[in-house]
C-alpha atoms as a PDB file:
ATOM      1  CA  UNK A   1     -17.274  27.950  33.873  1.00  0.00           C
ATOM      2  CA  UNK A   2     -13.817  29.117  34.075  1.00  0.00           C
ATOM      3  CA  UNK A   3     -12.207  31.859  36.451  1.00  0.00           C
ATOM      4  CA  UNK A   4      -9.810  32.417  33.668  1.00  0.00           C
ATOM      5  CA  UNK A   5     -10.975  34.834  30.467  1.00  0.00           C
ATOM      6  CA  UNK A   6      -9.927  33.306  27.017  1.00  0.00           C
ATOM      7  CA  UNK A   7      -6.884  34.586  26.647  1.00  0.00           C
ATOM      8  CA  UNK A   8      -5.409  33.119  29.536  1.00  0.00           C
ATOM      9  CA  UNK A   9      -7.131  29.617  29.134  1.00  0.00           C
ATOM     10  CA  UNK A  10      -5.764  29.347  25.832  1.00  0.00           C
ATOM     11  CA  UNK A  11      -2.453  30.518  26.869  1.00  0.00           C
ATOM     12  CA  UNK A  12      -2.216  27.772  29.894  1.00  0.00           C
ATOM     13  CA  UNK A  13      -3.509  25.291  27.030  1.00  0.00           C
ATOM     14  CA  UNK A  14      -0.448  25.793  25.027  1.00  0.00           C
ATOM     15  CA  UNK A  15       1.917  25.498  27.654  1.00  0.00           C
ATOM     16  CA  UNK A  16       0.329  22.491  28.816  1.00  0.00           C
ATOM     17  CA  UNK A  17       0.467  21.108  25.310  1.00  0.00           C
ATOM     18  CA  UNK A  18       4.227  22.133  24.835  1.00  0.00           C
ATOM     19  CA  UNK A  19       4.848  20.102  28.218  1.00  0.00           C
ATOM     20  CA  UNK A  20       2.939  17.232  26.789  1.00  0.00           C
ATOM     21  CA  UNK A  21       5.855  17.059  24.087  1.00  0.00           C
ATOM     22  CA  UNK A  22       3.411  18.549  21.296  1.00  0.00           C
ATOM     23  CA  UNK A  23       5.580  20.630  19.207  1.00  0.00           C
ATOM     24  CA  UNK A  24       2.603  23.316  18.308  1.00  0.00           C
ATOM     25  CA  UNK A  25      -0.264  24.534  19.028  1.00  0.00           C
ATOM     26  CA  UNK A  26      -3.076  26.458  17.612  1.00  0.00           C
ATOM     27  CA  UNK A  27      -6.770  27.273  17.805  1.00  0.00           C
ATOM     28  CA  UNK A  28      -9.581  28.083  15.573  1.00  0.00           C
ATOM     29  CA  UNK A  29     -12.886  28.854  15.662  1.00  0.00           C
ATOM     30  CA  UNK A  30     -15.171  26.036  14.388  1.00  0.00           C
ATOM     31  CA  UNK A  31     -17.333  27.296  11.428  1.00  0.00           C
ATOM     32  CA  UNK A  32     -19.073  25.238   8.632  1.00  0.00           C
ATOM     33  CA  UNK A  33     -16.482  25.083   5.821  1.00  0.00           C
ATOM     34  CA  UNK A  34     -18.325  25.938   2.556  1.00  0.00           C
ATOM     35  CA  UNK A  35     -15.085  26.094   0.731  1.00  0.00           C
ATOM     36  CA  UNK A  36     -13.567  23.155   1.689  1.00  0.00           C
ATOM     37  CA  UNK A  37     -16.797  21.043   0.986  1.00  0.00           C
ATOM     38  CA  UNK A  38     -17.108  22.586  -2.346  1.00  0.00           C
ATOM     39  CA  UNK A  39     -13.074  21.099  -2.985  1.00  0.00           C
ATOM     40  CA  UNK A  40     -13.547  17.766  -1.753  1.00  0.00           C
ATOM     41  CA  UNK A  41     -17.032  17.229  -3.558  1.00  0.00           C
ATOM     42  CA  UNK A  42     -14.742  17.546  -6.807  1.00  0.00           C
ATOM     43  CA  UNK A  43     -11.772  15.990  -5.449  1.00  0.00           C
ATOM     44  CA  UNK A  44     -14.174  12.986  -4.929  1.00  0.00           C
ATOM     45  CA  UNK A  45     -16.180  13.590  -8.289  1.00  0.00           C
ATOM     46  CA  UNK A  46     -12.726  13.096  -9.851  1.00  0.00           C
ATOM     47  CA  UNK A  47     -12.293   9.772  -8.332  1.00  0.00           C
ATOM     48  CA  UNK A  48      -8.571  11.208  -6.384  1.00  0.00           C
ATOM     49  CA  UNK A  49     -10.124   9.408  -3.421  1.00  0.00           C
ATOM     50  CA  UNK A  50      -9.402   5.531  -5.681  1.00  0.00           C
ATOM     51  CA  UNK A  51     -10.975   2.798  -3.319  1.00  0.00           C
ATOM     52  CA  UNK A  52     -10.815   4.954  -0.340  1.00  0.00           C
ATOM     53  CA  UNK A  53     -14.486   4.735  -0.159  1.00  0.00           C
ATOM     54  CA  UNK A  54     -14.906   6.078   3.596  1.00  0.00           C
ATOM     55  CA  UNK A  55     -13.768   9.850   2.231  1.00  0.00           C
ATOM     56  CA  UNK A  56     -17.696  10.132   0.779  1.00  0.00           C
ATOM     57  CA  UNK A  57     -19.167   9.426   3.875  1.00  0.00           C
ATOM     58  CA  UNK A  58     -20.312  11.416   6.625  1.00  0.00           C
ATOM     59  CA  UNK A  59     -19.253  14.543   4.572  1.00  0.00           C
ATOM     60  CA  UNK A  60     -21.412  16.384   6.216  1.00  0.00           C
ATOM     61  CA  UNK A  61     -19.391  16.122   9.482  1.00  0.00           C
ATOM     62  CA  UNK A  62     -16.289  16.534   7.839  1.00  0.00           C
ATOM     63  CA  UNK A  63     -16.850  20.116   6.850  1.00  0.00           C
ATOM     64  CA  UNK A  64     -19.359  20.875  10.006  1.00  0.00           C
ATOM     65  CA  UNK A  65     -17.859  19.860  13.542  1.00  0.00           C
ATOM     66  CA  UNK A  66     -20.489  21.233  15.274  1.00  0.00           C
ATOM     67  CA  UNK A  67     -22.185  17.703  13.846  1.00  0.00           C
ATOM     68  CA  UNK A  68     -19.576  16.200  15.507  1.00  0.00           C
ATOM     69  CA  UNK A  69     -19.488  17.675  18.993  1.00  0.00           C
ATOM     70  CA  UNK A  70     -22.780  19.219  20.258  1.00  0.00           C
ATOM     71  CA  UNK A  71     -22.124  22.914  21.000  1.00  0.00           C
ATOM     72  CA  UNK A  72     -18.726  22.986  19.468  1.00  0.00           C
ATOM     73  CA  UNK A  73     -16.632  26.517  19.409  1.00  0.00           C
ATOM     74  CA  UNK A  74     -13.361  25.831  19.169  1.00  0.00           C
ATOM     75  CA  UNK A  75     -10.599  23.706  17.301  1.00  0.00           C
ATOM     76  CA  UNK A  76      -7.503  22.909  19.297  1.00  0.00           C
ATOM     77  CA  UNK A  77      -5.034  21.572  16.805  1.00  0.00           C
ATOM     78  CA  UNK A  78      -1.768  20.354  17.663  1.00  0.00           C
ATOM     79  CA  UNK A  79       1.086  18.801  16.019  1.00  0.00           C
ATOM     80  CA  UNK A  80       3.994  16.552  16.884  1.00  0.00           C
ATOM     81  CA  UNK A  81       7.405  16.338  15.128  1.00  0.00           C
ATOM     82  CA  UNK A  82       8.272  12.485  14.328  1.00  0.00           C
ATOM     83  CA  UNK A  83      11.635  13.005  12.185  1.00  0.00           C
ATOM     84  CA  UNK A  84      13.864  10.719  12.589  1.00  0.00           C
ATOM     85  CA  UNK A  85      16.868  12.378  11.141  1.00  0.00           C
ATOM     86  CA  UNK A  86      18.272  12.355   7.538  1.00  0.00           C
ATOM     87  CA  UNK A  87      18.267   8.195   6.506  1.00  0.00           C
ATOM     88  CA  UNK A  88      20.781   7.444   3.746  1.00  0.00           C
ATOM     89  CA  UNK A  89      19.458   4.700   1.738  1.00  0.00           C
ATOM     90  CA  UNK A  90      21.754   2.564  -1.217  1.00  0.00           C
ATOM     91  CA  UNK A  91      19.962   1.540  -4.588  1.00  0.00           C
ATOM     92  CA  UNK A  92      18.982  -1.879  -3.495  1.00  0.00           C
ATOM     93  CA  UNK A  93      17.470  -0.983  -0.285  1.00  0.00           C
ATOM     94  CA  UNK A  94      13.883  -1.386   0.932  1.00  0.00           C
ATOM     95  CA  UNK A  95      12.592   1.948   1.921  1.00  0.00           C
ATOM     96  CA  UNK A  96       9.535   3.117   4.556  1.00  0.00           C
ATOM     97  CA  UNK A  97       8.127   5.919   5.318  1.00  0.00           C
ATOM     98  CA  UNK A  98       9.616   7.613   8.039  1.00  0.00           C
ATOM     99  CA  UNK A  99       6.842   8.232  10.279  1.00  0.00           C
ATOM    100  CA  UNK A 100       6.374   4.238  10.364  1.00  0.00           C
ATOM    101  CA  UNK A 101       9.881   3.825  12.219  1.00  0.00           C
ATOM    102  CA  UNK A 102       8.070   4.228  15.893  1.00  0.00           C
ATOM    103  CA  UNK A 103       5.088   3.107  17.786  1.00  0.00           C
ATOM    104  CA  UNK A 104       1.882   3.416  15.594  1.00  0.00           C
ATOM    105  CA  UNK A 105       0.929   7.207  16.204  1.00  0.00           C
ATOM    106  CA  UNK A 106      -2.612   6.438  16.811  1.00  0.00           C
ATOM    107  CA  UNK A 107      -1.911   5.460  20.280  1.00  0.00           C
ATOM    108  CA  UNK A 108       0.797   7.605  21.085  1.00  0.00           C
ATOM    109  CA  UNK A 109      -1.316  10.998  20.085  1.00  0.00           C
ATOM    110  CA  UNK A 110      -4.560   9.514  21.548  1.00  0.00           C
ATOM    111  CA  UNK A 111      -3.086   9.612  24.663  1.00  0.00           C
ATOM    112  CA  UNK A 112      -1.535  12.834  24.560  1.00  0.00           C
ATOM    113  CA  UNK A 113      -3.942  14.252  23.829  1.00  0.00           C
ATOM    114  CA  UNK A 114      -6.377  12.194  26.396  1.00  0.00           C
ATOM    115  CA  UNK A 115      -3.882  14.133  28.936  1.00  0.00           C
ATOM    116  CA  UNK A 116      -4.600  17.406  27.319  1.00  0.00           C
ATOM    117  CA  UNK A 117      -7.910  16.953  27.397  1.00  0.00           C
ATOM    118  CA  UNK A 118      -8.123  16.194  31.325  1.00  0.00           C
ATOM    119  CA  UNK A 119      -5.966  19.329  31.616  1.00  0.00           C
ATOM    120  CA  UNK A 120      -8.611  21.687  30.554  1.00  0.00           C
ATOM    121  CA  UNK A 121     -11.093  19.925  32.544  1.00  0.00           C
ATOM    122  CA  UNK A 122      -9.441  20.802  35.194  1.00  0.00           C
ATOM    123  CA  UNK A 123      -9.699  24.434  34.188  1.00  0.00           C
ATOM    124  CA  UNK A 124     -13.488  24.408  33.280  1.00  0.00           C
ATOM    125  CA  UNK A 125     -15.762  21.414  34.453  1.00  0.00           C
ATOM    126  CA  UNK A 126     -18.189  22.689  31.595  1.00  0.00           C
ATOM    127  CA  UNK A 127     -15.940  21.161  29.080  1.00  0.00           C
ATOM    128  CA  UNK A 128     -17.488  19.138  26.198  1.00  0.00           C
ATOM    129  CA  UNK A 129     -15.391  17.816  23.638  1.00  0.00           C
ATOM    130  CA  UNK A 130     -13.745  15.115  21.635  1.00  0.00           C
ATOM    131  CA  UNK A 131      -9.958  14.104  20.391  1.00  0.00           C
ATOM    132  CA  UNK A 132      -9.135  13.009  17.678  1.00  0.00           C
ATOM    133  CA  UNK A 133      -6.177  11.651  15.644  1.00  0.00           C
ATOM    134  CA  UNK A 134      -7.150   9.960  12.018  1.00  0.00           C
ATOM    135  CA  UNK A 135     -10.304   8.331  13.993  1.00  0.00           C
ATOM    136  CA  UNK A 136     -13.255  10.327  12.509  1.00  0.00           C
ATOM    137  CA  UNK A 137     -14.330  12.377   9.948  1.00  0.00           C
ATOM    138  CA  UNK A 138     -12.119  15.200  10.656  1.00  0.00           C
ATOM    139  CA  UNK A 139     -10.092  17.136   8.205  1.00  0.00           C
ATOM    140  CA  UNK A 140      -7.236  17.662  10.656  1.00  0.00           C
ATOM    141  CA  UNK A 141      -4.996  19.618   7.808  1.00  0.00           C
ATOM    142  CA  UNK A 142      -7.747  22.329   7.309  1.00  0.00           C
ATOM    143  CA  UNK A 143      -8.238  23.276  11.030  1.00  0.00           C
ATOM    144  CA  UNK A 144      -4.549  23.149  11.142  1.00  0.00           C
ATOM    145  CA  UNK A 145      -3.923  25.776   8.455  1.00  0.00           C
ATOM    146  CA  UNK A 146      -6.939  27.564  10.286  1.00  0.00           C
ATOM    147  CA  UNK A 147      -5.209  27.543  13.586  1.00  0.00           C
ATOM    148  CA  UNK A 148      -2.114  28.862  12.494  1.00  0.00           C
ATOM    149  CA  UNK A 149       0.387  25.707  12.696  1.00  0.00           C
ATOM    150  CA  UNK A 150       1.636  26.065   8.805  1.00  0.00           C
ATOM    151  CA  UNK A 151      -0.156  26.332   5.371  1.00  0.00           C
ATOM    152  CA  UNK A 152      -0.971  23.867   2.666  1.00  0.00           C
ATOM    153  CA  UNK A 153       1.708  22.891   0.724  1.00  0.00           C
ATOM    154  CA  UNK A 154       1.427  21.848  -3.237  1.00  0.00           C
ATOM    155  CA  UNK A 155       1.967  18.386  -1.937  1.00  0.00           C
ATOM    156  CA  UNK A 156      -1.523  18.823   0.024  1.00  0.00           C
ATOM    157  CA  UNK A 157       0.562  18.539   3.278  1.00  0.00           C
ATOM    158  CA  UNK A 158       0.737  21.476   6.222  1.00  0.00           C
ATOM    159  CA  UNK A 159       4.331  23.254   6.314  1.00  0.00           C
ATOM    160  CA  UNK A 160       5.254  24.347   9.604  1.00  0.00           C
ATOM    161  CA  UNK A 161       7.684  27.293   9.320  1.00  0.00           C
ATOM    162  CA  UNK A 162       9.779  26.686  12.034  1.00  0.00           C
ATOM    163  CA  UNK A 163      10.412  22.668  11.189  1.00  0.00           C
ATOM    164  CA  UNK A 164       8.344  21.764   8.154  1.00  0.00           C
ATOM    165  CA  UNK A 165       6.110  19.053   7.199  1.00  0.00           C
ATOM    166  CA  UNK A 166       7.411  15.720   9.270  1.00  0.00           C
ATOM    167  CA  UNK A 167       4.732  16.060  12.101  1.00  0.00           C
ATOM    168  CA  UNK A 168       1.332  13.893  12.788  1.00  0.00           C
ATOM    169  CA  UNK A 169      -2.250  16.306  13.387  1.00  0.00           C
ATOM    170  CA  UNK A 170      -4.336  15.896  16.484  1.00  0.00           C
ATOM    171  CA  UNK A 171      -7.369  18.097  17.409  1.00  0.00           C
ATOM    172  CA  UNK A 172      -9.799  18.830  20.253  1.00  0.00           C
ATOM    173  CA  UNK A 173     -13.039  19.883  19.147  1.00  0.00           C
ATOM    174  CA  UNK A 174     -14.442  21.598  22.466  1.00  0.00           C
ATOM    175  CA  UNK A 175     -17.377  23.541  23.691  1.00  0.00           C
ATOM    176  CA  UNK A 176     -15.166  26.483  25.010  1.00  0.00           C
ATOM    177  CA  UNK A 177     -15.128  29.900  23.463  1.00  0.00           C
ATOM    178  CA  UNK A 178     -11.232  30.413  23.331  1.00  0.00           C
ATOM    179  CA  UNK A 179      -8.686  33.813  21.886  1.00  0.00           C
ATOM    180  CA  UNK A 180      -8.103  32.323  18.316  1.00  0.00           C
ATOM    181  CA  UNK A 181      -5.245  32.185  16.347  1.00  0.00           C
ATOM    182  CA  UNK A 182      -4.724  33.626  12.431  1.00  0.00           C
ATOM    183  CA  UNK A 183      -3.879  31.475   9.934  1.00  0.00           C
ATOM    184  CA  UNK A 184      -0.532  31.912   7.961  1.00  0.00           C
ATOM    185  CA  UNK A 185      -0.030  32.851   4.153  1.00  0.00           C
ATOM    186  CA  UNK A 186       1.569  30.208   1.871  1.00  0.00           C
ATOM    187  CA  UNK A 187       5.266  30.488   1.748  1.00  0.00           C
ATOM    188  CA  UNK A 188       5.998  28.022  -0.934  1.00  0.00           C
ATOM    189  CA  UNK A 189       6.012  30.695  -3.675  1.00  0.00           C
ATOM    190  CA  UNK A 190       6.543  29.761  -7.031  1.00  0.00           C
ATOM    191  CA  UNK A 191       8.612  26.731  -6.051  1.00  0.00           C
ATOM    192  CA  UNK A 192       7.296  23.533  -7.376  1.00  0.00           C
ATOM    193  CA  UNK A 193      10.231  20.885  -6.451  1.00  0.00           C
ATOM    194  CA  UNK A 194       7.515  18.752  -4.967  1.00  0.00           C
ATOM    195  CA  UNK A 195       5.536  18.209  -8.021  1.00  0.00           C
ATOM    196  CA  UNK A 196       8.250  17.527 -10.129  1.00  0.00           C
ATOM    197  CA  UNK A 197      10.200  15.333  -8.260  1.00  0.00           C
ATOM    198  CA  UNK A 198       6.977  12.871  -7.486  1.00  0.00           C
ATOM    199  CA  UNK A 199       8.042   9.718 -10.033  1.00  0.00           C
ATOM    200  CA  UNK A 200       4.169   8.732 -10.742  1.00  0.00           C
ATOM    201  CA  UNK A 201       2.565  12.325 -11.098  1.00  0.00           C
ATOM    202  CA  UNK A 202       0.601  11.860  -8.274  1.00  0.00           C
ATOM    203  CA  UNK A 203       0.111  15.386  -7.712  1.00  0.00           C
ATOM    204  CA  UNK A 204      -1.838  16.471 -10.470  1.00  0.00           C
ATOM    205  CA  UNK A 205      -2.032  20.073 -10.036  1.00  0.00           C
ATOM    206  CA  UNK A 206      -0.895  22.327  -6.631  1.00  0.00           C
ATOM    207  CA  UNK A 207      -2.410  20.959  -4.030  1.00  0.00           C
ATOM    208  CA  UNK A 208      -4.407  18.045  -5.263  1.00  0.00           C
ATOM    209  CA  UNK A 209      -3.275  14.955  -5.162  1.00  0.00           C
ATOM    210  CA  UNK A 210      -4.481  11.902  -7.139  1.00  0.00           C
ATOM    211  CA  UNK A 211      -4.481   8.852  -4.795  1.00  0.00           C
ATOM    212  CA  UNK A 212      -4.460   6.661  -7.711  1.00  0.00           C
ATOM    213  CA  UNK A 213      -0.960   7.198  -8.370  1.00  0.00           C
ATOM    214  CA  UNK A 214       0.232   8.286  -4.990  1.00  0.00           C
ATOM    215  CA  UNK A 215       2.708   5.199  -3.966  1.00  0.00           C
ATOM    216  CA  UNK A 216       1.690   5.992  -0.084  1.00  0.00           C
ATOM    217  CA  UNK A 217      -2.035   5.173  -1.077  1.00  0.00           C
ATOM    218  CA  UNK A 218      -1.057   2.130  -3.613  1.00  0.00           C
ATOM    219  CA  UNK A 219       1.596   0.587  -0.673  1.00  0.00           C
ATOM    220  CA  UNK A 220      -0.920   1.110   2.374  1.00  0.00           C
ATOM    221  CA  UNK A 221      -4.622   1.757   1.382  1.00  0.00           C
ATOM    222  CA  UNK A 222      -4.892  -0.588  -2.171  1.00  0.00           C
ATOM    223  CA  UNK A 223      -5.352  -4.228  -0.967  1.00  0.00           C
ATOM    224  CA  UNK A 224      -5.173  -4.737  -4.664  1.00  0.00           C
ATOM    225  CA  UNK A 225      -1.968  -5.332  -6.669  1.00  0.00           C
ATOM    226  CA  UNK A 226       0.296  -2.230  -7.383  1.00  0.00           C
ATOM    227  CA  UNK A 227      -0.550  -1.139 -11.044  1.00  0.00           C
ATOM    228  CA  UNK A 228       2.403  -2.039 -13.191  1.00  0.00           C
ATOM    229  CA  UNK A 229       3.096   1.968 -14.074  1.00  0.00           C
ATOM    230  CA  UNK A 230       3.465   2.501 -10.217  1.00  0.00           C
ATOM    231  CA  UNK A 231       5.629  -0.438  -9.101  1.00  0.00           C
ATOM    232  CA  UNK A 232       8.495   1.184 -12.225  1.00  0.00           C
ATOM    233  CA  UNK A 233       8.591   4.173  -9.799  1.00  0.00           C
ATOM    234  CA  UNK A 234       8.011   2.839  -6.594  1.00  0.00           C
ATOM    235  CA  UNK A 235      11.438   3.266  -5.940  1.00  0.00           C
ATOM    236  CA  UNK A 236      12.052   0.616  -2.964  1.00  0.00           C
ATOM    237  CA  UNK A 237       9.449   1.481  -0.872  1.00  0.00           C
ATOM    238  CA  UNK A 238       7.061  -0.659   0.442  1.00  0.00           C
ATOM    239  CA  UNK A 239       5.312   1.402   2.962  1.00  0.00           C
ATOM    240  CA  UNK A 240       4.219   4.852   2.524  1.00  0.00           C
ATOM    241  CA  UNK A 241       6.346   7.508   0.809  1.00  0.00           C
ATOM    242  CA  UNK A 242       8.588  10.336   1.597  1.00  0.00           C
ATOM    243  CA  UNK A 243       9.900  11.851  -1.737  1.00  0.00           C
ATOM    244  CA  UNK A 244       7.370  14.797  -1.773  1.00  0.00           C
ATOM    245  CA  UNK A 245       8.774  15.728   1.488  1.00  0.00           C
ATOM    246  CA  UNK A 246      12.772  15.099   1.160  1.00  0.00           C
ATOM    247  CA  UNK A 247      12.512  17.248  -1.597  1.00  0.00           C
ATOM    248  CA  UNK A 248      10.631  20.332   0.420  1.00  0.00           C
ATOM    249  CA  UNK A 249      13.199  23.332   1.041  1.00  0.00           C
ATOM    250  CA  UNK A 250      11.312  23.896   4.474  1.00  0.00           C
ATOM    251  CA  UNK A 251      12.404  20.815   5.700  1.00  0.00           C
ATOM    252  CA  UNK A 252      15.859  21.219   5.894  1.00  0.00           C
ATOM    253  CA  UNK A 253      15.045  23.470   9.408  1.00  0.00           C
ATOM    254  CA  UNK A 254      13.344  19.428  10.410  1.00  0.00           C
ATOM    255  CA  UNK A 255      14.751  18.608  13.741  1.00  0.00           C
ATOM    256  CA  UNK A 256      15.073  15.034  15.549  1.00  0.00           C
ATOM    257  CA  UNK A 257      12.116  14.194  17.470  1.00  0.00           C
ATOM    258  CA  UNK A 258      12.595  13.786  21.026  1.00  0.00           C
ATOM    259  CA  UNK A 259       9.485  12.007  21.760  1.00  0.00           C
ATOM    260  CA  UNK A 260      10.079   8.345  23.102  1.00  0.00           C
ATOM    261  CA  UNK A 261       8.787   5.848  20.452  1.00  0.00           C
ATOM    262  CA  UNK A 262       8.792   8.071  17.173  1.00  0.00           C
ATOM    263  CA  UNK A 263      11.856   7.222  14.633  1.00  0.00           C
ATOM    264  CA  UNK A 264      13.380   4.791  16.802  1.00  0.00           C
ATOM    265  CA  UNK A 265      12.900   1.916  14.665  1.00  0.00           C
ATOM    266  CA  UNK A 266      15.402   2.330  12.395  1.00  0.00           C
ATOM    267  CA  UNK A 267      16.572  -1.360  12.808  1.00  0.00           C
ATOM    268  CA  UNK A 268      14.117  -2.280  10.737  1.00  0.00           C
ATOM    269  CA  UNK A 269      15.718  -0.613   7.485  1.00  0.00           C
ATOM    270  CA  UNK A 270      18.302  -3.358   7.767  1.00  0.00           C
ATOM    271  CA  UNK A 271      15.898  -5.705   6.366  1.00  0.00           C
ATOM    272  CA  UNK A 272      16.319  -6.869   2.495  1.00  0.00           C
ATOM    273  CA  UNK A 273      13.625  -7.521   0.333  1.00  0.00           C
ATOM    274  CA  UNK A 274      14.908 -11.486   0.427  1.00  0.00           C
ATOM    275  CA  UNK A 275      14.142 -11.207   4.451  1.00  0.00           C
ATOM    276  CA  UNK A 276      11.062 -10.180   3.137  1.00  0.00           C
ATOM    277  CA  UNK A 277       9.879 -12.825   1.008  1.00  0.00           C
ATOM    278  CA  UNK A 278      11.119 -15.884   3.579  1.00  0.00           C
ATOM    279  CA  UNK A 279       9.323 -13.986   6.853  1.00  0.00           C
ATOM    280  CA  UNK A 280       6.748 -16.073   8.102  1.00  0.00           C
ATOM    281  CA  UNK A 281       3.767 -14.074   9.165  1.00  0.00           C
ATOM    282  CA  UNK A 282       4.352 -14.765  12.828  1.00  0.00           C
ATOM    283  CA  UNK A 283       7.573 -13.263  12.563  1.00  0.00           C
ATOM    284  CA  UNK A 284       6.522 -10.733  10.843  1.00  0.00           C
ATOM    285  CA  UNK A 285       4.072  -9.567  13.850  1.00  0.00           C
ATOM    286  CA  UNK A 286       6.751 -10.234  16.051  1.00  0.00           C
ATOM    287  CA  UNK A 287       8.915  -7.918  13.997  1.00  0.00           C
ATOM    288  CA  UNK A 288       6.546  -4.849  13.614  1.00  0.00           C
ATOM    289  CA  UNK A 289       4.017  -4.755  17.026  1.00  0.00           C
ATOM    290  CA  UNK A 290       3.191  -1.842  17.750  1.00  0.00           C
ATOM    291  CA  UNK A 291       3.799  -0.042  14.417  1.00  0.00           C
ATOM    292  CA  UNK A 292       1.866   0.995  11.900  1.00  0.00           C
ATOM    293  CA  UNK A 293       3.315  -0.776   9.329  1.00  0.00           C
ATOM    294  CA  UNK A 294       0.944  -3.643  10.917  1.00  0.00           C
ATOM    295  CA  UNK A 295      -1.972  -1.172   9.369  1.00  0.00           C
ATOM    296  CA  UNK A 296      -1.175  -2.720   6.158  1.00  0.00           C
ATOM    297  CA  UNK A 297      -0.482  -5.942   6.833  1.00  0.00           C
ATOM    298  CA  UNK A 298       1.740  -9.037   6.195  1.00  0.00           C
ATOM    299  CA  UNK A 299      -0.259  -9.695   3.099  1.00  0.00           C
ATOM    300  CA  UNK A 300      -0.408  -6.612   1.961  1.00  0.00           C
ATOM    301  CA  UNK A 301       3.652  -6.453   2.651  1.00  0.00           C
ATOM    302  CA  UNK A 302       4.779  -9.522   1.190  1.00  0.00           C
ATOM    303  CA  UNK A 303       2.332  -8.619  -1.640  1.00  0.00           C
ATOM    304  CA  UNK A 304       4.234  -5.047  -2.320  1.00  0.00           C
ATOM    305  CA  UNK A 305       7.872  -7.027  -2.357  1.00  0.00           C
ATOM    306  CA  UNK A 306       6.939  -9.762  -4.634  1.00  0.00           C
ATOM    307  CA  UNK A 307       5.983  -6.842  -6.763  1.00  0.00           C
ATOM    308  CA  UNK A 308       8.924  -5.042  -6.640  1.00  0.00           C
ATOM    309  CA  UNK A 309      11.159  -7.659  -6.546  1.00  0.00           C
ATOM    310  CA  UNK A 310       9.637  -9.378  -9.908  1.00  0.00           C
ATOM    311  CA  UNK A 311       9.913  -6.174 -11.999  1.00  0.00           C
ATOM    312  CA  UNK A 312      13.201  -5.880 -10.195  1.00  0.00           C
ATOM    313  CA  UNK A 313      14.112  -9.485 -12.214  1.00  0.00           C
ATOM    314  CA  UNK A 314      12.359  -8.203 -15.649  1.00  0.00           C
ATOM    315  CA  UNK A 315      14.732  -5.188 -16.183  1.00  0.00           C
END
């Protein structure tokens, strides 16, 4: 137990987290989420989810974290800012997705939040939990919106008020009752810049997205080869996607990150898709360790360019 009641745990939580170089942080109360299962049963029955198979399992822990962590009360949710600044791109330039020009997050959050979690040890030896960042069955943007960091955009990503969308989710699912926060109303209005300006239709309606078309999903997830009516729209990049974001009014308040190894790989915009095609794979580890670009692959990579580049020579 802890000398401290729950509103001043939670409050030396925050601060802690803020220290840590998180940008926000929230808490909810864990509760089975009837809702959200019902959504993502018919997201899934609709076949949004393409070959990303590992969305139908464990469903039951996805909607229940009290399945996931044995007495579980509370969802710490935190997020951290990885803009890079604006990037200027010309026609003929490969593009990435900003949040690949750092370390791979995975790590970098992991231990963060590692810290974090030690932290409130140190405030209650009772504590039970787990962290997590993309590594289980988690739906991180829910218990965000629940905890008060943003709402749900129409692109299906959380808005943060203060400095929009360009952050990476990270939760602690805990045993520890904790003062919880309220969740915020949706400020997008009638505004639907994201949906119109997304060159494959990938989202299909406000807030649902269709992975099938989604060129984040087809450059990243697909180990298969682009579908001919994507690669026409891919647009240069060959990694991930930002277009649904650039577009979002809420991110012109996005602010440089000022955490060490997020958006500081910018040098590797200056490569061509011709570097491309000649890298040899060892260079090619060489070039990207430590991001997650390597999540894809040099296959997967050289795959996307060919693609590009070919349809590139057919126009």
């Amino acid at each position: 137990m802890s000398n401290l009641n729950k509103k001043e745990l939670s409050f030396k939580i925050k601060a802690e987290a803020k220290r840590l170089g998180f940008f926000n942080c929230g808490i909810s109360k864990v509760e089975y989420l009837e809702s959200e299962e019902k959504y993502l049963s018919q997201w899934l029955d609709k076949n949004y989810h393409a070959e990303m198979d590992y969305m139908k399992n464990n469903l039951e822990k996805r909607v229940d974290p009290a399945k996931l962590v044995l007495n579980a009360k509370s969802v710490i949710s935190l997020n951290i800012n990885y803009f890079p600044g604006e990037i200027e791109y010309d026609e003929n330039q490969v593009k990435i997705s900003k949040y690949a020009l750092g370390k791979d997050y995975h790590k970098l959050i992991k231990k963060k939040l590692k810290q974090l979690f030690s932290f409130i040890n140190q405030l209650d030896k009772n504590l039970e939990g787990r962290y997590f960042v993309d590594s289980a069955p988690v739906l991180d943007k829910i218990w965000a919106e629940k905890s008060g960091l943003g709402w749900k955009g129409k692109h299906g990503l959380i808005i943060d008020k203060d400095f929009g969308s360009f952050f990476f989710i990270g939760e602690i699912i805990c045993n520890i009752e904790l003062e919880y926060d309220q969740e915020i109303n949706s400020l997008c209005g009638s505004c639907r810049r994201c949906i119109e300006a997304c060159p494959t239709n990938a989202i299909v309606e406000e807030y649902s997205v269709d992975a099938n078309r989604c060129i984040s999903y087809q450059t990243i997830e697909n180990k298969n080869l682009i579908p001919e009516s994507i690669v026409q729209n891919i647009q240069n990049y060959i990694f991930g996607c930002d277009i649904c974001q650039d577009v979002c009014p809420w991110n012109n308040k996005s602010i440089i990150t000022s955490i060490k190894g997020l958006g500081d790989r910018k040098d590797i915009l200056q490569l061509s898709f011709d570097d491309y095609l000649k890298m040899p794979e060892e260079e090619f580890n060489n070039v990207f360790n430590g991001t997650a670009i390597k999540r894809a692959g040099f296959s997967k990579i050289k795959q996307t360019v060919k693609q590009i580049t070919k349809h590139k020579n057919n126009l």
